[in-house]
C-alpha atoms as a PDB file:
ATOM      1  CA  UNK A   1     -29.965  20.763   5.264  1.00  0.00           C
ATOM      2  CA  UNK A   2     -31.154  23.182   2.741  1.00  0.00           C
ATOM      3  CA  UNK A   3     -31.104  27.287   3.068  1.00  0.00           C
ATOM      4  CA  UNK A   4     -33.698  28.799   5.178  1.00  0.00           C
ATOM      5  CA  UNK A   5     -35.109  31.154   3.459  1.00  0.00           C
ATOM      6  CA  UNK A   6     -38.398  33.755   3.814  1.00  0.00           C
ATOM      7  CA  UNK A   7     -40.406  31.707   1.066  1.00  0.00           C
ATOM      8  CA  UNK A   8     -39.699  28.034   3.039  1.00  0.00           C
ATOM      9  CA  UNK A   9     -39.220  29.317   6.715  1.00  0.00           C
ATOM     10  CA  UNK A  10     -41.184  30.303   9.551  1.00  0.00           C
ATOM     11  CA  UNK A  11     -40.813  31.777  13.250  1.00  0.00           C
ATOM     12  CA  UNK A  12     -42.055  29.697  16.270  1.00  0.00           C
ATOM     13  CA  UNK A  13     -41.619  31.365  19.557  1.00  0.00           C
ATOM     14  CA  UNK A  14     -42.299  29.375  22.255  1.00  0.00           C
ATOM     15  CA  UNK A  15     -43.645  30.649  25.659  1.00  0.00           C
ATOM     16  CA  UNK A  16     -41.775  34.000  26.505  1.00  0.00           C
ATOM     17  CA  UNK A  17     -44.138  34.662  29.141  1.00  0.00           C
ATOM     18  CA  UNK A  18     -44.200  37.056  31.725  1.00  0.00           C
ATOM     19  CA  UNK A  19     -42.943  34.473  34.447  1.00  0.00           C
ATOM     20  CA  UNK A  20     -40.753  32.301  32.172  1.00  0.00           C
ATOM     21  CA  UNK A  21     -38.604  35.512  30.983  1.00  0.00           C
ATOM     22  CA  UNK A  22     -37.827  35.640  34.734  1.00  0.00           C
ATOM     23  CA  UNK A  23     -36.249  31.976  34.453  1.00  0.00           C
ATOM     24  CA  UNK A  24     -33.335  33.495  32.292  1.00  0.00           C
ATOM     25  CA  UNK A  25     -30.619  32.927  33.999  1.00  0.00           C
ATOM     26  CA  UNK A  26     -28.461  31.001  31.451  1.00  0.00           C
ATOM     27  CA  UNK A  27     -27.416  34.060  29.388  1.00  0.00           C
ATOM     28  CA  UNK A  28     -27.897  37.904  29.456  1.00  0.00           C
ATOM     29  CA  UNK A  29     -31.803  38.285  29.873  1.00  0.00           C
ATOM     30  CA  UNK A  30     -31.389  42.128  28.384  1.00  0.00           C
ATOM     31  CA  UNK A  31     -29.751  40.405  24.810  1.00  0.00           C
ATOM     32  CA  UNK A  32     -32.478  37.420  24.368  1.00  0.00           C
ATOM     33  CA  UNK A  33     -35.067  40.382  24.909  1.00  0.00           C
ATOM     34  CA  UNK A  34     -33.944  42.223  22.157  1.00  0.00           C
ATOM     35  CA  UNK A  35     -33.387  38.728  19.723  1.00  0.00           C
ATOM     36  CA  UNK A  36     -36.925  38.372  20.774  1.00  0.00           C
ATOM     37  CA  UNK A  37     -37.877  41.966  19.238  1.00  0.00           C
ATOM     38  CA  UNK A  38     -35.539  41.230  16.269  1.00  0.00           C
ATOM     39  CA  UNK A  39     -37.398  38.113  15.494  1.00  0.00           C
ATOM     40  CA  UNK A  40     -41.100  39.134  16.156  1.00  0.00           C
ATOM     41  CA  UNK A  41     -40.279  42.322  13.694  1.00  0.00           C
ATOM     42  CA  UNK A  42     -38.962  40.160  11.313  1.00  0.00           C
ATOM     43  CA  UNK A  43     -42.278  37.469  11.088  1.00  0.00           C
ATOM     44  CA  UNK A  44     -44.414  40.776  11.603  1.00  0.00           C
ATOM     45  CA  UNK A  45     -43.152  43.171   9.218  1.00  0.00           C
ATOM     46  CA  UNK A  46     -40.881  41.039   6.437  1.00  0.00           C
ATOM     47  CA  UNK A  47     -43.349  38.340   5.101  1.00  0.00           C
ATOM     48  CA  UNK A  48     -42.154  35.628   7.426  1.00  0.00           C
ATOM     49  CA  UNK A  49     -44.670  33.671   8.766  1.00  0.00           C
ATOM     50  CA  UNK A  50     -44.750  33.855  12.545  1.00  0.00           C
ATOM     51  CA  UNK A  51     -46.676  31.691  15.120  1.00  0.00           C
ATOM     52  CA  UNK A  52     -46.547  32.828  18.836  1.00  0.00           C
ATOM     53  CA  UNK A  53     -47.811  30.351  21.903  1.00  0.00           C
ATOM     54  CA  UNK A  54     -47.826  30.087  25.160  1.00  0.00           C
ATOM     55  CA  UNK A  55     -48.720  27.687  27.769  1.00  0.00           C
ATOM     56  CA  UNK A  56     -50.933  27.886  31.063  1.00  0.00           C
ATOM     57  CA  UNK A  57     -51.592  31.474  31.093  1.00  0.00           C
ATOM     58  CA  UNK A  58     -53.287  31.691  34.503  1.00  0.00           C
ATOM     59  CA  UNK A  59     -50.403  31.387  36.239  1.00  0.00           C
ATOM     60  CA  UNK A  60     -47.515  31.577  33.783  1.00  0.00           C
ATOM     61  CA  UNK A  61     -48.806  34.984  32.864  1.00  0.00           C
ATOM     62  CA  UNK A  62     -49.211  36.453  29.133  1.00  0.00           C
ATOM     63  CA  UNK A  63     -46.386  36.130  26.174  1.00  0.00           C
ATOM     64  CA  UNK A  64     -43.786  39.119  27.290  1.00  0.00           C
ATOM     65  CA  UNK A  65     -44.610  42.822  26.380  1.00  0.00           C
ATOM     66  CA  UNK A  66     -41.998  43.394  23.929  1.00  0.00           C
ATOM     67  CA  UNK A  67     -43.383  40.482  21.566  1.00  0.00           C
ATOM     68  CA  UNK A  68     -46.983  41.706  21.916  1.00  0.00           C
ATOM     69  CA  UNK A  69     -46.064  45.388  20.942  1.00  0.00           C
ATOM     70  CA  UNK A  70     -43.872  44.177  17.900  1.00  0.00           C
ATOM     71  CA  UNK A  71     -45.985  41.368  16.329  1.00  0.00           C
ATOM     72  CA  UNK A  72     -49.701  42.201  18.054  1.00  0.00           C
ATOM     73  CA  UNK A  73     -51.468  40.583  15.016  1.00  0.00           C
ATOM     74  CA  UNK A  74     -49.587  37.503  15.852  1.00  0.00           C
ATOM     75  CA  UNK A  75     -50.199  37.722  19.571  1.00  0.00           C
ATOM     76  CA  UNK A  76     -54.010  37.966  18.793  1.00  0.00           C
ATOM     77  CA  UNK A  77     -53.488  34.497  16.779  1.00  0.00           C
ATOM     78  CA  UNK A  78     -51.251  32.768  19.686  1.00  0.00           C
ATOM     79  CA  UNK A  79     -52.182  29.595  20.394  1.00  0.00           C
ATOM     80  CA  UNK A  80     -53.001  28.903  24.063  1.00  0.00           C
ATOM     81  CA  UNK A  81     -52.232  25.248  25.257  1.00  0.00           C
ATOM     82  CA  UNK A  82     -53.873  24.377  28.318  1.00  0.00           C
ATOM     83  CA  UNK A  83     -50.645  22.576  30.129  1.00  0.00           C
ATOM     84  CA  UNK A  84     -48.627  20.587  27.392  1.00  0.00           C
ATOM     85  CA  UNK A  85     -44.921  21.128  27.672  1.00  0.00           C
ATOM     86  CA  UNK A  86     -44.391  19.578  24.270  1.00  0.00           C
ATOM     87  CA  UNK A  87     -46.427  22.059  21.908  1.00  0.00           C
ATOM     88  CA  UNK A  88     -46.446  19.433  19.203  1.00  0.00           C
ATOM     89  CA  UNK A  89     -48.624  17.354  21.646  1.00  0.00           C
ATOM     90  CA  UNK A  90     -51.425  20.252  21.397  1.00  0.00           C
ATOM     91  CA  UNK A  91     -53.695  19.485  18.159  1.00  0.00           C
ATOM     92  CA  UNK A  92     -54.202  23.814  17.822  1.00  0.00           C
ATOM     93  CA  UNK A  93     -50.624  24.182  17.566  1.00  0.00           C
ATOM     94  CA  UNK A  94     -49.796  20.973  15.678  1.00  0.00           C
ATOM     95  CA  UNK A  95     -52.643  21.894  12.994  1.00  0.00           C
ATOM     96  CA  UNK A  96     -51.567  25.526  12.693  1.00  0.00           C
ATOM     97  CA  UNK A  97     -47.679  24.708  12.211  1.00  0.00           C
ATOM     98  CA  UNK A  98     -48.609  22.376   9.259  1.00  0.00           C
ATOM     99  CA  UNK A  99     -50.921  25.113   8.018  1.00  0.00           C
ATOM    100  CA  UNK A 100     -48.087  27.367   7.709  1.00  0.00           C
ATOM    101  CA  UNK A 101     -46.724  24.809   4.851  1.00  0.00           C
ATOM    102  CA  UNK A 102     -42.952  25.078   5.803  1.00  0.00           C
ATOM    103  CA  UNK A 103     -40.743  22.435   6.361  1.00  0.00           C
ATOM    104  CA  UNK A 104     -37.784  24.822   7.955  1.00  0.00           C
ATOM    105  CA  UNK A 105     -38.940  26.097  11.088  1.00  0.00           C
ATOM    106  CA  UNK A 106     -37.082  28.427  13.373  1.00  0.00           C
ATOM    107  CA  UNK A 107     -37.584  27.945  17.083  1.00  0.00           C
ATOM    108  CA  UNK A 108     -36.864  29.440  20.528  1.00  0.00           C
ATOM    109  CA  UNK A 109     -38.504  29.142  23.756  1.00  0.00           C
ATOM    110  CA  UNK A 110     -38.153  29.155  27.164  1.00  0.00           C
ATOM    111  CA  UNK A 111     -37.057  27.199  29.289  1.00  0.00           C
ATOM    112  CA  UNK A 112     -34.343  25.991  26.853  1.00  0.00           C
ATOM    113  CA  UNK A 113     -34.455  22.580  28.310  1.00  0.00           C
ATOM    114  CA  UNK A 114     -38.062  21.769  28.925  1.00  0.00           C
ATOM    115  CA  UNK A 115     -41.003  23.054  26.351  1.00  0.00           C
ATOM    116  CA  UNK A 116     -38.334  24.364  23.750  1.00  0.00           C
ATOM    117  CA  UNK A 117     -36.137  20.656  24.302  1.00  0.00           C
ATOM    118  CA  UNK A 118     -39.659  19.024  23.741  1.00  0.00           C
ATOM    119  CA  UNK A 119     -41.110  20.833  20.770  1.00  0.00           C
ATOM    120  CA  UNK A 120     -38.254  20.383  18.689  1.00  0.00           C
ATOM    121  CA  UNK A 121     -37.533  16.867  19.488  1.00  0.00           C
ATOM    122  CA  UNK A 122     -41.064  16.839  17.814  1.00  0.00           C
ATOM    123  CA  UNK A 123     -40.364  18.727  14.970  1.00  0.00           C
ATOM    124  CA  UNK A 124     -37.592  16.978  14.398  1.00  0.00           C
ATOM    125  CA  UNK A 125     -39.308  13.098  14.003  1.00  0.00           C
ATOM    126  CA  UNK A 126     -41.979  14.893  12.348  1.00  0.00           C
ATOM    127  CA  UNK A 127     -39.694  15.773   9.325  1.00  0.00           C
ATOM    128  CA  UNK A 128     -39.306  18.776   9.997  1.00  0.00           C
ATOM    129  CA  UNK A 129     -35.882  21.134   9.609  1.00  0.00           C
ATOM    130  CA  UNK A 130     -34.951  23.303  12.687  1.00  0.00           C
ATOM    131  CA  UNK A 131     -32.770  26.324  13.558  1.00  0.00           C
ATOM    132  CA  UNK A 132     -33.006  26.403  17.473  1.00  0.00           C
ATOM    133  CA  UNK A 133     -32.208  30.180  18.172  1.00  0.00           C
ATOM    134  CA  UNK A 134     -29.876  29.875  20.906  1.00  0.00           C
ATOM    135  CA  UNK A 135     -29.955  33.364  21.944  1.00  0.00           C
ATOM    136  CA  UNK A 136     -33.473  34.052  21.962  1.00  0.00           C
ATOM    137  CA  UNK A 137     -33.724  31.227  24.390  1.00  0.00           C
ATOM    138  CA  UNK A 138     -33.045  30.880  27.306  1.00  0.00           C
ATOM    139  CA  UNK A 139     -33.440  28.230  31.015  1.00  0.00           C
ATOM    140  CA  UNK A 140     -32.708  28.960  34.833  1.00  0.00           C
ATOM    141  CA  UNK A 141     -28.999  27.413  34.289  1.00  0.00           C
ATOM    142  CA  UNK A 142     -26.031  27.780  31.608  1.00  0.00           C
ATOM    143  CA  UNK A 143     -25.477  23.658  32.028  1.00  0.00           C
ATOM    144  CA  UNK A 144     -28.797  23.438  31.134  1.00  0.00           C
ATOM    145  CA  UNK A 145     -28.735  25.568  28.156  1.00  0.00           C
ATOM    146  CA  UNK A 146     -25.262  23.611  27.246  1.00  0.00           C
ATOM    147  CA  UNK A 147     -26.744  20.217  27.296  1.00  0.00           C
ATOM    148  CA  UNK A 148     -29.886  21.035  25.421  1.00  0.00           C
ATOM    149  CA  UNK A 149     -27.546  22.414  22.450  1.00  0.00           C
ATOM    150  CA  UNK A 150     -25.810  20.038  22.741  1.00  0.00           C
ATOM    151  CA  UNK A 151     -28.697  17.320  22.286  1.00  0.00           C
ATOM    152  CA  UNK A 152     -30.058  19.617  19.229  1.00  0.00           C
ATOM    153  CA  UNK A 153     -26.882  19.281  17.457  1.00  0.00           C
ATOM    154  CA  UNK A 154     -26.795  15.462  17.863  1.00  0.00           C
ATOM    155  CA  UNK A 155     -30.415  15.217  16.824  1.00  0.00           C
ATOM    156  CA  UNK A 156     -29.919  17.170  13.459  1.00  0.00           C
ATOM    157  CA  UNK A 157     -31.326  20.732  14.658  1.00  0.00           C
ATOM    158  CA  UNK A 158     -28.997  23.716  13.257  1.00  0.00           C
ATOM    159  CA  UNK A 159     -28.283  25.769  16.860  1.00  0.00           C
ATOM    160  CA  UNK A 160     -27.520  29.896  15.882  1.00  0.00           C
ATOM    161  CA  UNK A 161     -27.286  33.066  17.217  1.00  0.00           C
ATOM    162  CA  UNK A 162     -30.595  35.130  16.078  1.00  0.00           C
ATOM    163  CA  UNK A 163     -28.155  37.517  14.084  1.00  0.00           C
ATOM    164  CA  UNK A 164     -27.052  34.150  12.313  1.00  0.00           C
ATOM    165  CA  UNK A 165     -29.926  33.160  11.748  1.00  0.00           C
ATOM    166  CA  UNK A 166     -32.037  36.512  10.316  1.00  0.00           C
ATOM    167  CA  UNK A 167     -29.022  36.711   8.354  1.00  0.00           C
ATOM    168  CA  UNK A 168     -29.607  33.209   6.983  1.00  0.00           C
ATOM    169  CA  UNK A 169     -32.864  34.135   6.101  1.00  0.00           C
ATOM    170  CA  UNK A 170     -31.860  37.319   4.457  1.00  0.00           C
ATOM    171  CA  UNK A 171     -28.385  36.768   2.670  1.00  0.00           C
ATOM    172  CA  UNK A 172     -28.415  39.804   0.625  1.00  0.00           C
ATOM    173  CA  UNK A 173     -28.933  43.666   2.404  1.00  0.00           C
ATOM    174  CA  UNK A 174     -29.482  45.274  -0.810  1.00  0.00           C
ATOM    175  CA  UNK A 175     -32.654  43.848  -1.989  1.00  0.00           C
ATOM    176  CA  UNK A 176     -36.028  45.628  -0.632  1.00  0.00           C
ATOM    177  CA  UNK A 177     -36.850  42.726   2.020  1.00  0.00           C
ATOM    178  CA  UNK A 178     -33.206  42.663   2.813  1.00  0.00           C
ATOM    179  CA  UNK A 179     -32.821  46.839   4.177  1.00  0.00           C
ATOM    180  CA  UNK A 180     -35.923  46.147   6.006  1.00  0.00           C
ATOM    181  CA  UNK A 181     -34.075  43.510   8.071  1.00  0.00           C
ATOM    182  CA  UNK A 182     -31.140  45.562   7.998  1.00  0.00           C
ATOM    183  CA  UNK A 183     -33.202  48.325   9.638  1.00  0.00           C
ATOM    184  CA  UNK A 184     -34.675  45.836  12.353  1.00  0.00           C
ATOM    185  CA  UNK A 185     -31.349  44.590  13.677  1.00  0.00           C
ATOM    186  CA  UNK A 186     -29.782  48.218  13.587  1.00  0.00           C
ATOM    187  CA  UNK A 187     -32.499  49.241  15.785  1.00  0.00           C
ATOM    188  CA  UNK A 188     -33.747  45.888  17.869  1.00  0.00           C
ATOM    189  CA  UNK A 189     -29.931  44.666  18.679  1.00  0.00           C
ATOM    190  CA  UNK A 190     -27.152  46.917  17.173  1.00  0.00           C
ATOM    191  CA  UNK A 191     -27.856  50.172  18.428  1.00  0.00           C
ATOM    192  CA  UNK A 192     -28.449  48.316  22.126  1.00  0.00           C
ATOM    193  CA  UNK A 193     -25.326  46.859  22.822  1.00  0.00           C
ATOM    194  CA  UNK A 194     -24.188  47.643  25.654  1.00  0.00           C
ATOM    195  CA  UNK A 195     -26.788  49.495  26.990  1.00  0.00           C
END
Protein backbone atom coordinates (compact mmCIF):
# COMPACT_ATOMS: atom_id res chain seq x y z
CA UNK A 1 0.00 0.00 0.00
CA UNK A 2 1.29 3.29 -1.06
CA UNK A 3 1.97 6.55 1.37
CA UNK A 4 -0.97 8.47 2.41
CA UNK A 5 -0.39 11.59 1.78
CA UNK A 6 -2.47 15.25 1.83
CA UNK A 7 -2.57 15.34 -2.14
CA UNK A 8 -4.11 11.41 -2.36
CA UNK A 9 -5.89 11.18 1.13
CA UNK A 10 -8.96 12.15 2.71
CA UNK A 11 -10.80 12.12 6.26
CA UNK A 12 -14.11 10.16 6.69
CA UNK A 13 -15.59 10.38 10.09
CA UNK A 14 -18.26 8.31 10.61
CA UNK A 15 -21.19 9.05 13.03
CA UNK A 16 -19.68 10.65 16.29
CA UNK A 17 -22.98 11.60 17.36
CA UNK A 18 -24.21 12.87 20.41
CA UNK A 19 -25.61 9.35 21.56
CA UNK A 20 -22.99 7.13 19.85
CA UNK A 21 -19.97 9.05 21.74
CA UNK A 22 -21.83 7.71 24.81
CA UNK A 23 -21.27 4.00 23.43
CA UNK A 24 -17.42 4.43 24.11
CA UNK A 25 -16.67 2.14 26.30
CA UNK A 26 -13.84 0.21 24.52
CA UNK A 27 -11.09 2.80 25.19
CA UNK A 28 -10.68 6.18 27.04
CA UNK A 29 -13.72 8.30 25.67
CA UNK A 30 -11.64 11.68 26.86
CA UNK A 31 -8.47 10.48 24.22
CA UNK A 32 -10.80 9.49 21.03
CA UNK A 33 -12.41 13.05 21.74
CA UNK A 34 -9.41 14.79 21.32
CA UNK A 35 -8.15 12.34 18.02
CA UNK A 36 -11.49 13.49 16.89
CA UNK A 37 -10.43 17.35 17.25
CA UNK A 38 -6.94 16.44 15.90
CA UNK A 39 -8.44 15.01 12.82
CA UNK A 40 -11.36 17.49 12.06
CA UNK A 41 -8.48 20.40 12.41
CA UNK A 42 -6.43 18.66 10.22
CA UNK A 43 -9.26 18.14 7.06
CA UNK A 44 -10.46 21.77 8.15
CA UNK A 45 -7.48 23.79 8.34
CA UNK A 46 -4.46 21.72 6.34
CA UNK A 47 -5.95 21.09 2.80
CA UNK A 48 -7.17 17.61 3.57
CA UNK A 49 -10.28 16.86 2.28
CA UNK A 50 -12.77 15.97 4.99
CA UNK A 51 -16.30 14.41 4.73
CA UNK A 52 -18.40 14.22 8.01
CA UNK A 53 -21.84 11.93 8.25
CA UNK A 54 -24.03 10.79 10.39
CA UNK A 55 -26.89 8.52 10.52
CA UNK A 56 -30.61 8.83 11.89
CA UNK A 57 -30.35 12.10 13.49
CA UNK A 58 -33.76 12.14 15.19
CA UNK A 59 -32.86 9.97 17.63
CA UNK A 60 -29.12 9.41 17.38
CA UNK A 61 -28.74 13.11 17.92
CA UNK A 62 -26.29 15.58 15.88
CA UNK A 63 -22.37 14.76 14.98
CA UNK A 64 -20.58 15.62 18.59
CA UNK A 65 -19.81 19.33 19.51
CA UNK A 66 -16.19 19.22 19.34
CA UNK A 67 -16.27 18.18 15.48
CA UNK A 68 -18.86 20.86 14.66
CA UNK A 69 -16.78 23.71 16.36
CA UNK A 70 -13.46 22.50 14.63
CA UNK A 71 -14.56 21.68 11.03
CA UNK A 72 -18.22 23.70 10.91
CA UNK A 73 -17.86 24.11 7.08
CA UNK A 74 -17.68 20.41 6.94
CA UNK A 75 -20.51 19.83 9.37
CA UNK A 76 -22.72 22.13 7.14
CA UNK A 77 -21.76 19.60 4.14
CA UNK A 78 -22.39 16.24 6.33
CA UNK A 79 -24.19 13.89 4.70
CA UNK A 80 -27.33 12.68 6.52
CA UNK A 81 -28.32 8.96 5.80
CA UNK A 82 -31.69 8.17 6.70
CA UNK A 83 -30.90 4.59 8.56
CA UNK A 84 -28.06 2.74 6.55
CA UNK A 85 -25.43 1.28 8.80
CA UNK A 86 -23.15 0.71 5.84
CA UNK A 87 -22.57 4.43 4.53
CA UNK A 88 -21.37 3.05 1.23
CA UNK A 89 -24.99 1.72 0.81
CA UNK A 90 -26.26 5.55 0.83
CA UNK A 91 -25.96 6.96 -2.93
CA UNK A 92 -25.20 10.87 -1.12
CA UNK A 93 -22.35 9.48 0.60
CA UNK A 94 -21.19 6.97 -2.03
CA UNK A 95 -21.32 9.90 -4.78
CA UNK A 96 -19.58 12.44 -2.56
CA UNK A 97 -16.60 9.99 -1.48
CA UNK A 98 -15.84 9.37 -5.23
CA UNK A 99 -16.14 13.11 -5.75
CA UNK A 100 -13.40 13.66 -3.43
CA UNK A 101 -11.08 11.70 -6.14
CA UNK A 102 -8.90 9.79 -3.53
CA UNK A 103 -8.21 6.37 -3.48
CA UNK A 104 -6.60 6.42 0.31
CA UNK A 105 -9.22 7.15 2.63
CA UNK A 106 -8.86 7.50 6.35
CA UNK A 107 -11.75 6.29 8.47
CA UNK A 108 -13.16 6.18 12.02
CA UNK A 109 -16.52 5.82 13.35
CA UNK A 110 -18.49 4.69 15.91
CA UNK A 111 -19.49 1.94 16.89
CA UNK A 112 -16.18 0.30 15.84
CA UNK A 113 -17.92 -2.86 15.00
CA UNK A 114 -21.12 -1.93 13.29
CA UNK A 115 -21.31 1.31 10.76
CA UNK A 116 -17.40 1.81 10.90
CA UNK A 117 -16.94 -2.48 10.37
CA UNK A 118 -19.48 -1.92 7.43
CA UNK A 119 -18.22 1.13 5.61
CA UNK A 120 -14.87 -0.06 5.27
CA UNK A 121 -15.61 -3.53 4.32
CA UNK A 122 -17.09 -1.34 1.45
CA UNK A 123 -14.33 0.68 0.78
CA UNK A 124 -12.31 -1.96 0.78
CA UNK A 125 -14.11 -4.19 -2.37
CA UNK A 126 -14.60 -0.93 -3.86
CA UNK A 127 -10.78 -0.47 -4.43
CA UNK A 128 -10.31 1.62 -2.18
CA UNK A 129 -7.07 1.98 0.43
CA UNK A 130 -7.94 2.43 4.18
CA UNK A 131 -6.29 3.59 7.43
CA UNK A 132 -9.00 2.66 10.11
CA UNK A 133 -8.08 5.17 12.98
CA UNK A 134 -8.23 2.99 15.85
CA UNK A 135 -8.23 5.60 18.38
CA UNK A 136 -10.66 7.90 17.08
CA UNK A 137 -13.02 5.00 17.17
CA UNK A 138 -14.50 3.55 19.36
CA UNK A 139 -17.76 0.51 20.37
CA UNK A 140 -19.57 -0.34 23.79
CA UNK A 141 -16.84 -3.28 24.36
CA UNK A 142 -12.85 -3.68 24.09
CA UNK A 143 -13.59 -7.46 22.46
CA UNK A 144 -15.47 -5.75 20.14
CA UNK A 145 -13.03 -3.18 19.20
CA UNK A 146 -10.32 -6.24 19.18
CA UNK A 147 -12.14 -8.32 16.72
CA UNK A 148 -13.04 -5.56 14.34
CA UNK A 149 -9.10 -4.73 14.09
CA UNK A 150 -8.53 -7.62 13.87
CA UNK A 151 -10.91 -8.31 10.74
CA UNK A 152 -9.42 -4.88 9.16
CA UNK A 153 -6.02 -6.21 9.25
CA UNK A 154 -7.02 -9.51 7.55
CA UNK A 155 -9.03 -7.63 4.97
CA UNK A 156 -6.07 -5.31 3.88
CA UNK A 157 -7.13 -2.03 5.93
CA UNK A 158 -3.89 -0.33 7.64
CA UNK A 159 -5.29 -0.02 11.59
CA UNK A 160 -3.23 3.28 13.45
CA UNK A 161 -3.26 5.39 16.18
CA UNK A 162 -4.50 9.04 14.89
CA UNK A 163 -0.92 10.37 15.92
CA UNK A 164 0.33 7.56 13.42
CA UNK A 165 -1.60 8.33 11.13
CA UNK A 166 -1.50 12.53 10.89
CA UNK A 167 2.02 11.77 11.05
CA UNK A 168 1.75 9.57 7.96
CA UNK A 169 0.15 12.19 6.28
CA UNK A 170 2.62 14.78 7.29
CA UNK A 171 6.20 13.12 7.40
CA UNK A 172 8.15 16.22 7.55
CA UNK A 173 7.43 19.14 10.60
CA UNK A 174 9.46 21.65 8.93
CA UNK A 175 7.62 22.38 5.83
CA UNK A 176 4.65 25.11 6.12
CA UNK A 177 1.71 22.38 6.06
CA UNK A 178 3.84 20.30 8.32
CA UNK A 179 4.10 23.16 11.67
CA UNK A 180 0.51 23.60 11.11
CA UNK A 181 -0.05 19.93 12.04
CA UNK A 182 2.57 20.19 14.48
CA UNK A 183 0.58 23.01 16.11
CA UNK A 184 -2.79 20.92 15.99
CA UNK A 185 -1.49 17.88 17.85
CA UNK A 186 0.47 20.11 20.45
CA UNK A 187 -2.73 21.67 21.24
CA UNK A 188 -5.70 18.93 20.34
CA UNK A 189 -3.71 15.82 22.08
CA UNK A 190 -0.23 16.73 23.54
CA UNK A 191 -0.88 19.39 25.80
CA UNK A 192 -4.11 17.10 27.14
CA UNK A 193 -2.60 14.17 28.34
CA UNK A 194 -3.45 13.45 31.29
CA UNK A 195 -5.83 15.87 31.97
Amino acid sequence: MEQFTPQNSAILLVDHQTSTMDWIYSQDKKNVENNLRMLARVGAEVNVPLLITTTMEEQIGLTWDGIQKTAPKQFDNRIKRGGTLNCFIDPDFKTAVKNLNRKNLVICGLTTDICLLHTVTSAIELGYNVIVVADASGSMSQLADETSFDYFRQIGAKVLSANATVTELFQDFSTSDGQKVMQINLEEVVSKLGK
